[in-house]
Protein backbone atom coordinates (compact mmCIF):
# COMPACT_ATOMS: atom_id res chain seq x y z
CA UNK A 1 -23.09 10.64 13.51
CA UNK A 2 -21.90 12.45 10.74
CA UNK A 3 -18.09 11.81 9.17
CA UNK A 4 -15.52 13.81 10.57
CA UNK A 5 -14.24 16.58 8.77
CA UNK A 6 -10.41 15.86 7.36
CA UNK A 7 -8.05 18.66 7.98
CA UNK A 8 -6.29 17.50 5.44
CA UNK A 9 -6.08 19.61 1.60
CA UNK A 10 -6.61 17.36 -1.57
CA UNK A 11 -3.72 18.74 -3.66
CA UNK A 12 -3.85 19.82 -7.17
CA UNK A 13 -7.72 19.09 -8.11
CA UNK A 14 -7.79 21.91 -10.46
CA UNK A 15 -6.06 21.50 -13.90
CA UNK A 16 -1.97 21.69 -13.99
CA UNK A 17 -0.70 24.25 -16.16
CA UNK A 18 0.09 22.51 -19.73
CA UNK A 19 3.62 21.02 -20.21
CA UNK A 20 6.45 22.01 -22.31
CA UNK A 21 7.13 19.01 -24.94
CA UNK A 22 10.49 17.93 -24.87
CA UNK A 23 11.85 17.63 -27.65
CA UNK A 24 9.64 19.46 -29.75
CA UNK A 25 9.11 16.58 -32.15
CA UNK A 26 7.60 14.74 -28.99
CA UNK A 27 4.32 16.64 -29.69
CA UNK A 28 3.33 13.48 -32.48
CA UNK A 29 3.14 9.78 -31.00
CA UNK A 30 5.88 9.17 -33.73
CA UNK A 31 8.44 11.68 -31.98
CA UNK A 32 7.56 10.78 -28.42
CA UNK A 33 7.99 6.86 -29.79
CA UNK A 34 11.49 8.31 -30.72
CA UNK A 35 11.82 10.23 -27.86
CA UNK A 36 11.52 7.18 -25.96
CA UNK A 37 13.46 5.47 -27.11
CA UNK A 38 16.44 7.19 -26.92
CA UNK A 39 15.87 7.70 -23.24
CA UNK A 40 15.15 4.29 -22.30
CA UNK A 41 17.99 3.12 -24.48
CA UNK A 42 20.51 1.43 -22.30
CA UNK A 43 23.51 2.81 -24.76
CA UNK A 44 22.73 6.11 -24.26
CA UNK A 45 23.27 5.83 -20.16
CA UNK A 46 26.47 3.79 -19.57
CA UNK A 47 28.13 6.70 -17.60
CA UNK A 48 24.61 8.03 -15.77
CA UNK A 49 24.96 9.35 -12.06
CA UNK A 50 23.40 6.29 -10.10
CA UNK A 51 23.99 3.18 -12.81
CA UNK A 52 25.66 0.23 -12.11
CA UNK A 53 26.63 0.50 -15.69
CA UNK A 54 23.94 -1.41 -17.22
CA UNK A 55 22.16 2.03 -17.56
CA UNK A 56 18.89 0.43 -16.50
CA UNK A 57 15.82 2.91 -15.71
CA UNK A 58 13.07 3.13 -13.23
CA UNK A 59 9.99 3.64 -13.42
CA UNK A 60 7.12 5.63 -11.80
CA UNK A 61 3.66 4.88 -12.59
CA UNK A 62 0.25 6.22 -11.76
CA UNK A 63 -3.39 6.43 -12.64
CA UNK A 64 -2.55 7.02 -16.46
CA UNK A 65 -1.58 3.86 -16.86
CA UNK A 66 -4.38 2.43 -16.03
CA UNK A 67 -7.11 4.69 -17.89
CA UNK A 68 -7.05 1.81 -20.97
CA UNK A 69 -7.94 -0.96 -18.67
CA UNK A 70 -11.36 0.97 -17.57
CA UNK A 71 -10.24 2.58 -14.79
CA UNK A 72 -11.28 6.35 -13.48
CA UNK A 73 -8.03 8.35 -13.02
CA UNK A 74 -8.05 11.66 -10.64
CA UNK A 75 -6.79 14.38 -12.74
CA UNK A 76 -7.10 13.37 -16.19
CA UNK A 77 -9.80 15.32 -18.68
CA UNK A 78 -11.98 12.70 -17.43
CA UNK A 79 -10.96 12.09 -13.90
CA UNK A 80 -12.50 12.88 -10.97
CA UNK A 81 -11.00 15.70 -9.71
CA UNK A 82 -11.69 16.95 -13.30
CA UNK A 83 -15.49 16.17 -13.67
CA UNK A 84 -16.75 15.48 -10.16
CA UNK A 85 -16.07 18.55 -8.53
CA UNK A 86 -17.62 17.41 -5.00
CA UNK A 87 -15.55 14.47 -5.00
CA UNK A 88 -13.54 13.84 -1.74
CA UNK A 89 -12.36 10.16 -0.50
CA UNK A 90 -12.17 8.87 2.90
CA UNK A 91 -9.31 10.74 5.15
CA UNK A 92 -7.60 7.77 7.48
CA UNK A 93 -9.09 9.68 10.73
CA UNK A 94 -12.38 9.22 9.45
CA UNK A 95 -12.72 5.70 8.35
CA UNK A 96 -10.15 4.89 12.06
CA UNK A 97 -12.57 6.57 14.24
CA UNK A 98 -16.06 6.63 12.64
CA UNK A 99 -18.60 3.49 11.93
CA UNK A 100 -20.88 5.44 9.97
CA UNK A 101 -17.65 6.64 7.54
CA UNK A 102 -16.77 2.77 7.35
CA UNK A 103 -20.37 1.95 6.13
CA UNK A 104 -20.74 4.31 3.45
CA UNK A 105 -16.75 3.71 2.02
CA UNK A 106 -17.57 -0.13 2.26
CA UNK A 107 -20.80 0.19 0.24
CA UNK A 108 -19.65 2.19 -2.60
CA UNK A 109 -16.54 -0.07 -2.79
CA UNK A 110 -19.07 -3.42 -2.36
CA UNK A 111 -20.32 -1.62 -5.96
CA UNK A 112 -17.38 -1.23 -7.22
CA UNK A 113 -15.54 -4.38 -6.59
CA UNK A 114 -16.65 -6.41 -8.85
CA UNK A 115 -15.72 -4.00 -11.88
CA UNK A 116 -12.27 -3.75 -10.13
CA UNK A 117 -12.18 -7.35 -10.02
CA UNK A 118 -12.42 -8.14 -13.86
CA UNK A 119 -10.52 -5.11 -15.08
CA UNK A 120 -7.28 -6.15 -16.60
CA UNK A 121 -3.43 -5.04 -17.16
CA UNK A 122 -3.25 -3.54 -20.14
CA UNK A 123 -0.88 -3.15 -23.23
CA UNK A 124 0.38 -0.34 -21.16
CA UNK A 125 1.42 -3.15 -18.36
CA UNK A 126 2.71 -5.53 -20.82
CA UNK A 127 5.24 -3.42 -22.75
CA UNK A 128 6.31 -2.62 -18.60
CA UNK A 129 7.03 -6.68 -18.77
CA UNK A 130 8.80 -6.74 -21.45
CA UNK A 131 11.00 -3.47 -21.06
CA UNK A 132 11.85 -5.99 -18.15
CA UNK A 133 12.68 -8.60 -19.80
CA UNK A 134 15.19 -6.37 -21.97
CA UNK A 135 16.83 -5.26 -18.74
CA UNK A 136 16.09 -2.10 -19.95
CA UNK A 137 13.95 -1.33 -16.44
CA UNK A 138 15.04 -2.53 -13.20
CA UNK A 139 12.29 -1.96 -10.99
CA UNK A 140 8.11 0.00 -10.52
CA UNK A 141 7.32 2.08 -8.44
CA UNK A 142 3.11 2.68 -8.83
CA UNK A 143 1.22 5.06 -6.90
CA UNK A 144 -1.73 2.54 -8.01
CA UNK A 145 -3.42 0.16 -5.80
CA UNK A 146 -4.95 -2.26 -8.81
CA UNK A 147 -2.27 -5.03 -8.86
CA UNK A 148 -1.90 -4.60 -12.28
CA UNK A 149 1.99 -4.38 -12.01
CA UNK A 150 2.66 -6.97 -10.16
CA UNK A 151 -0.50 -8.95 -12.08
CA UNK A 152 1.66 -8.26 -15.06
CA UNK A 153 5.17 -8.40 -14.53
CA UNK A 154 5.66 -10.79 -11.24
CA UNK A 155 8.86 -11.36 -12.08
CA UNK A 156 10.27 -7.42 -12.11
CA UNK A 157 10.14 -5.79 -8.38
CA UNK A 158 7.17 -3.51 -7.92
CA UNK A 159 6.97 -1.27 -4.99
CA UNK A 160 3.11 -0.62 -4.29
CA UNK A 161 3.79 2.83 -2.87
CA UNK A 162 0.50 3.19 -1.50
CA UNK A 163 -0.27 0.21 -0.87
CA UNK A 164 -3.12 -2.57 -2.52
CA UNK A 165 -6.91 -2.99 -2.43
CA UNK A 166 -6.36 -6.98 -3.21
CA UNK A 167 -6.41 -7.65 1.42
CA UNK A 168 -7.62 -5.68 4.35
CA UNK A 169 -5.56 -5.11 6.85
CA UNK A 170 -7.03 -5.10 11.16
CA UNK A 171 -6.11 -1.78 12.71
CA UNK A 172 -6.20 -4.13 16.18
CA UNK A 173 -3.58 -7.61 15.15
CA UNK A 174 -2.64 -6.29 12.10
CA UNK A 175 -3.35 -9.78 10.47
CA UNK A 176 -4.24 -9.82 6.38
CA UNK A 177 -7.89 -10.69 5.03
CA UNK A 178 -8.81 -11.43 1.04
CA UNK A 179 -10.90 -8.83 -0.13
CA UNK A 180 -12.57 -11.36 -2.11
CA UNK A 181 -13.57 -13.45 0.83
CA UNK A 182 -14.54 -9.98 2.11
CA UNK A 183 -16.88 -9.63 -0.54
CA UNK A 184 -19.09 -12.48 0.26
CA UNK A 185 -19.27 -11.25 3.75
CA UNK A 186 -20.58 -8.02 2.63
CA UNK A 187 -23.02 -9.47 0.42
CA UNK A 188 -24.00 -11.94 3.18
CA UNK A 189 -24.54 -9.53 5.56
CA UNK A 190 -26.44 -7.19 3.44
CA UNK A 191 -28.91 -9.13 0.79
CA UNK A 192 -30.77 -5.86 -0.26
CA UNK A 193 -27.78 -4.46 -1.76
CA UNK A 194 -26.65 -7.81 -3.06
CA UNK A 195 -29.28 -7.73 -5.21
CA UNK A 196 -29.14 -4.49 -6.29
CA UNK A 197 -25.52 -5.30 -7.17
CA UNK A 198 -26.58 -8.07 -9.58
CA UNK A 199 -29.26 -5.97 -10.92
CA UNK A 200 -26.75 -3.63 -12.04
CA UNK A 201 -24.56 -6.05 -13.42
CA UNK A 202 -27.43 -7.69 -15.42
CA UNK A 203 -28.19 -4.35 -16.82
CA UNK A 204 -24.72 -3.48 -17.68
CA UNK A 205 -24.61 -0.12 -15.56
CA UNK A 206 -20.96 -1.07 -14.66
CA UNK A 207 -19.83 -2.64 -17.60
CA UNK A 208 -18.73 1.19 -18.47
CA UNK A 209 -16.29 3.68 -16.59
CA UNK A 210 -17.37 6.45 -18.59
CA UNK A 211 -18.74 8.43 -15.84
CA UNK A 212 -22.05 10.72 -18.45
CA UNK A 213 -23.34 6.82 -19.38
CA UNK A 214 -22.89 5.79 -15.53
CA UNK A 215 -24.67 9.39 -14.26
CA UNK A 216 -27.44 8.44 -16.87
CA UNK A 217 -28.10 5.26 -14.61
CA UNK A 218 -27.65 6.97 -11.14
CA UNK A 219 -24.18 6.18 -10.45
CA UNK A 220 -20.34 7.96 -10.11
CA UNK A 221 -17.75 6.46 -10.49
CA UNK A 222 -14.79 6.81 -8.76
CA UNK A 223 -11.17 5.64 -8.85
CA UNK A 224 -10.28 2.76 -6.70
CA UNK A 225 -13.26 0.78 -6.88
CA UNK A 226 -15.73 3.39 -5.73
CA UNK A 227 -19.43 3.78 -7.04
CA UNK A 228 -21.56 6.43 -5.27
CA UNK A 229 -24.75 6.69 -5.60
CA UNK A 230 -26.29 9.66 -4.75
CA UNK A 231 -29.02 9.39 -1.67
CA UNK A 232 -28.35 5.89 -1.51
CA UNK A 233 -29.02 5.02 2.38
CA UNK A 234 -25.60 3.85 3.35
CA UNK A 235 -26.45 4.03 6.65
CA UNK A 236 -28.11 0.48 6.62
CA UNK A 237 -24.69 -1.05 5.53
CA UNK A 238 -22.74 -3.60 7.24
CA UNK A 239 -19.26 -5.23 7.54
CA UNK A 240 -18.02 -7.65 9.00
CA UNK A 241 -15.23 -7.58 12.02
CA UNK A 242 -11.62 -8.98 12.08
CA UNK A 243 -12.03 -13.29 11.77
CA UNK A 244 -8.73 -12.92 13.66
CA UNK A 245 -9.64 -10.75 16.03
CA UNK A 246 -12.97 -12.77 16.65
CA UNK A 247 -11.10 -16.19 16.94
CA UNK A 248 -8.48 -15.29 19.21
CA UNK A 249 -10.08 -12.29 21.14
CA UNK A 250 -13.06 -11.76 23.83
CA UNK A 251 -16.51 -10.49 22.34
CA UNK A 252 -18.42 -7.00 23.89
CA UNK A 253 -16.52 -4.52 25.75
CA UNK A 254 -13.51 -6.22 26.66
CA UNK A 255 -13.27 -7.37 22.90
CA UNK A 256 -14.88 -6.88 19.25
CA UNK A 257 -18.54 -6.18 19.39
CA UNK A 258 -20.80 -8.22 16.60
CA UNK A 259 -24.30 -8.42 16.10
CA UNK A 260 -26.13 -11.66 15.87
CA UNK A 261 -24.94 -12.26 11.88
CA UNK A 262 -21.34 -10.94 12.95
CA UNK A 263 -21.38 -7.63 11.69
CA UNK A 264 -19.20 -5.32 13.48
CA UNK A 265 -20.77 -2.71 16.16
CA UNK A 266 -20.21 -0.19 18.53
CA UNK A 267 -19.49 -0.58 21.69
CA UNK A 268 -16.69 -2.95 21.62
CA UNK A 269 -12.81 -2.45 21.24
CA UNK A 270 -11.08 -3.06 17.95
CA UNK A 271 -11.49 -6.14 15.14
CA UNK A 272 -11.92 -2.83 12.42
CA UNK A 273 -10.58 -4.62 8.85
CA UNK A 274 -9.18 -1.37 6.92
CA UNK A 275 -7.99 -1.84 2.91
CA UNK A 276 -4.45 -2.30 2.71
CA UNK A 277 -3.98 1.02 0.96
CA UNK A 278 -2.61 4.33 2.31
CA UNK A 279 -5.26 6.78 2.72
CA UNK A 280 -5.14 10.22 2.82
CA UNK A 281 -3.53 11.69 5.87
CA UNK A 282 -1.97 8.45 6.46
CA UNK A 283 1.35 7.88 6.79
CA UNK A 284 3.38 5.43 3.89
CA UNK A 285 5.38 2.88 6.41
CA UNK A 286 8.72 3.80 6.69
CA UNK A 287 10.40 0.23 5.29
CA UNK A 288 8.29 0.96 1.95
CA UNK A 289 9.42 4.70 1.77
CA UNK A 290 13.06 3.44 2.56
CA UNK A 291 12.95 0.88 -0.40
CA UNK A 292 11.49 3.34 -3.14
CA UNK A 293 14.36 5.91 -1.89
CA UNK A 294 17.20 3.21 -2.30
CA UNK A 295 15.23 2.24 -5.89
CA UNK A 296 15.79 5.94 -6.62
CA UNK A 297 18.85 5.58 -5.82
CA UNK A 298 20.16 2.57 -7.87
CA UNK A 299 18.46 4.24 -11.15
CA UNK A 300 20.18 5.80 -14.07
CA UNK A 301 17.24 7.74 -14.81
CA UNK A 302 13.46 7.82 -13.84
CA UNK A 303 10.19 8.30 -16.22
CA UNK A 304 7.11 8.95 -14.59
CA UNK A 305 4.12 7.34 -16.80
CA UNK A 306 0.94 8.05 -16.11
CA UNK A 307 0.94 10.51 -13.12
CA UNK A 308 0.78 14.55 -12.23
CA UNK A 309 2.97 14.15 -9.41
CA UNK A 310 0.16 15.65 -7.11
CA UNK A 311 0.50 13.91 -3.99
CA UNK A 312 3.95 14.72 -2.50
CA UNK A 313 5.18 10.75 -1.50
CA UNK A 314 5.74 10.52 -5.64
CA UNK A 315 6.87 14.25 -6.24
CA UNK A 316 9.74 13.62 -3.78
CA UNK A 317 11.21 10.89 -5.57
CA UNK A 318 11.15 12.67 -8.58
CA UNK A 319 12.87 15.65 -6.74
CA UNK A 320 15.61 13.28 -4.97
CA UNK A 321 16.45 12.20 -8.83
CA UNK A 322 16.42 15.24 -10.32
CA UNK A 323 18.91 16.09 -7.11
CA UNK A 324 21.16 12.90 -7.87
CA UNK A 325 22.07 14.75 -11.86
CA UNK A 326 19.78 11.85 -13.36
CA UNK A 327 17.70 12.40 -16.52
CA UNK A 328 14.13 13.01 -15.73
CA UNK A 329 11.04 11.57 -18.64
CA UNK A 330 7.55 12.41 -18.39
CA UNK A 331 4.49 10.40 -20.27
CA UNK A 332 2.01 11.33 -18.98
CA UNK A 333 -0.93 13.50 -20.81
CA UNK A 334 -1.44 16.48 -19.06
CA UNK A 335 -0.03 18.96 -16.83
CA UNK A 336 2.09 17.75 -13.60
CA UNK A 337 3.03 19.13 -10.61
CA UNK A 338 6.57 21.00 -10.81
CA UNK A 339 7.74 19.64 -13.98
CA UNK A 340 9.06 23.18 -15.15
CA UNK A 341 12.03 22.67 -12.03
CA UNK A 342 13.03 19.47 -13.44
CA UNK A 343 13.37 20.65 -16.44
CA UNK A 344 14.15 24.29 -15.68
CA UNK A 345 18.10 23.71 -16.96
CA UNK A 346 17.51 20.85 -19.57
CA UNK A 347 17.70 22.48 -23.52
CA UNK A 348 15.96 21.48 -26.56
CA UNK A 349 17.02 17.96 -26.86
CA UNK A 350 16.88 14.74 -28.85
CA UNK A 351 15.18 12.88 -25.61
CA UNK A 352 18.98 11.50 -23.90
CA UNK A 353 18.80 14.05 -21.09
CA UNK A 354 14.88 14.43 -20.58
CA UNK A 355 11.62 13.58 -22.68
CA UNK A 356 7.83 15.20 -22.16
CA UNK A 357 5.45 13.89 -24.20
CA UNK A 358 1.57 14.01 -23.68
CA UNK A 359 0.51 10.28 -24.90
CA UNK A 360 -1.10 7.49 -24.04
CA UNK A 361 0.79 5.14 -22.68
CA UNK A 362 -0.85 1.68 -24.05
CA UNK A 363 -0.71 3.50 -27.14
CA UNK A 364 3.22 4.57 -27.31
CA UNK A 365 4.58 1.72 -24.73
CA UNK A 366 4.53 -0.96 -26.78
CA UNK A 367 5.97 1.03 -30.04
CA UNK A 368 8.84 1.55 -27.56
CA UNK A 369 9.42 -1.46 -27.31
CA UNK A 370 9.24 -2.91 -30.48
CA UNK A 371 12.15 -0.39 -31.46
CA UNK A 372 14.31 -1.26 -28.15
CA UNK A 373 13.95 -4.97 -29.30
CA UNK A 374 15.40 -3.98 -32.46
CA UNK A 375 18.46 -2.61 -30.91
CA UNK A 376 19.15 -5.16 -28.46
CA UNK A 377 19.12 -8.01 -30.76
């Protein structure tokens, strides 16, 4: 059976127009280092809309962020979107309601796993920690499913927006599984391509993100922990069901249908172990959504590192800021989505009311803080 065809429109594959640097000296590292500063700087936000008078800022991160740690990003000059053209992940409908969907998204992520796996925070992360630490930042919000927030900075509240790759979650009880444990049942349950994992890995064809050396060896990569490979027969995959399901439920058509090395098949009802991520045309559950709003909220200001704002569930929090009178910062190199409405009404500035600068943020994060250090001491 062939996937289902998602209704659903990826938004904003094509490239965002390019942004206006604010303040113009933001267009060297040095100025947006400067830039920075100034808006992070707890002084210059005592009397914000939304402080508690601590002045402390939130932030919003996204695939950027993690480009220095070897990850793909979507919309980057080498995302995705950007070079992959026919790229389109799983819709929730499709991986819900079709088996042969489920085989082909869990053997491209089986591939890509165990890059995912030894991928890193990066300095990026750790300047995140540390502007932390300062009580400069007060909470994350990432539209990344990596862990590498929370990896990083355990003790400063990240909200996982959409979600993490690090469990599955069963669409029937809703119980958790490791994604590591599922691992080994994926290679357990298909040896073929658990050697041609290790073969790759011995060759070093996934030692490398950059997507012209990966093509070279027969491979995409794709954010998330995706590999395709391109007539690969990922038909002849298999996963396992829910252990949950299995232990507590019936087996065949009353229950969860196995085969006789307890992969999952048709023909039963439920025990379907989905990544604990929200997928497209899925819906972000509502206690999450509530918490980022209220994080909003409690903000004297919001920068967005790392992200174009494409998919809405981000864009909105940025909009519900820039509707609460607080200073808006972008890092984030590229175009995003609607940046000239928030800052449509902001002038020429030294970085206090708003900042747009097209950096790296591994690169610039960690001069930040080094100067915010200087001024808290």
């Amino acid at each position: 059976m062939a996937p289902v065809r998602a209704p659903f429109r990826i938004p904003y594959t094509s490239p965002l127009p390019a942004p206006r640097i604010i303040p113009a000296s933001a267009s060297t590292a040095s100025g947006a280092i400067a830039a920075l500063v100034e808006f992070l700087d707890p002084a210059s936000h005592r009397t914000s809309v939304g402080s508690d008078g601590r002045g402390r800022a939130l932030l919003l991160t996204g695939a950027g962020i993690s480009v220095a740690s070897g990850l793909a990003d979507y919309r980057g000059t080498k995302g995705t979107y950007t070079l992959n053209k026919t790229y389109r992940p799983i819709y929730y409908n499709e991986f819900c309601e079709n088996h042969e969907a489920r085989k082909r998204y869990w053997a491209r992520s089986f591939l890509g796993w165990t890059s995912l796996l030894k991928a890193k925070p990066n300095a990026g992360h750790e300047a995140v920690r540390r502007l932390g630490q300062l009580g400069i930042v007060d909470s994350v919000i990432t539209q990344n499913v990596d862990s590498f927030h929370p990896k990083a900075h355990p003790s400063l509240p990240t909200i996982e927006l959409h979600g993490y790759l690090r469990t599955l979650t069963c669409l029937t009880c809703k119980s958790s599984y490791d994604r590591n444990h599922f691992q080994t049942d994926l290679a357990r349950l298909n040896p073929t391509w658990a050697a041609f994992l290790q073969e790759m890995l011995a060759m070093g064809a996934l030692d490398t993100e950059n997507p012209d050396e990966r093509r070279q060896r027969g491979l995409k990569s794709n954010p998330d922990g995706d590999v395709d490979i391109p007539g690969a027969p990922y038909t002849t995959f298999r996963y396992p069901a829910c252990p949950t399901c299995l232990e507590k439920g019936e087996k065949g058509e009353k229950g969860v249908a196995i085969d006789e090395d307890g992969a999952w098949k048709e023909g039963g009802v439920g025990g379907v172990l989905k990544p604990s991520v929200v997928m497209f045309g899925e819906s972000i559950p509502a206690e999450r959504k509530n918490a980022a709003e209220q994080a909003v909220n409690y903000a004297s200001r919001v920068l967005v590192i790392g992200s174009s704002l494409a998919t809405y569930s981000a864009w909105r929090l940025v909009k519900h800021a820039k509707e609460l009178g607080m200073p808006i910062g972008i890092l984030n190199i590229g175009g995003v989505r609607g940046e000239d409405t928030f800052f449509a009404d902001v002038p020429e500035n030294t970085g206090k009311r708003a900042v747009r600068c097209s950096e790296s943020a591994d690169v610039v994060l960690p001069e930040v803080v080094k100067a915010l250090e200087g001024r808290t001491r």
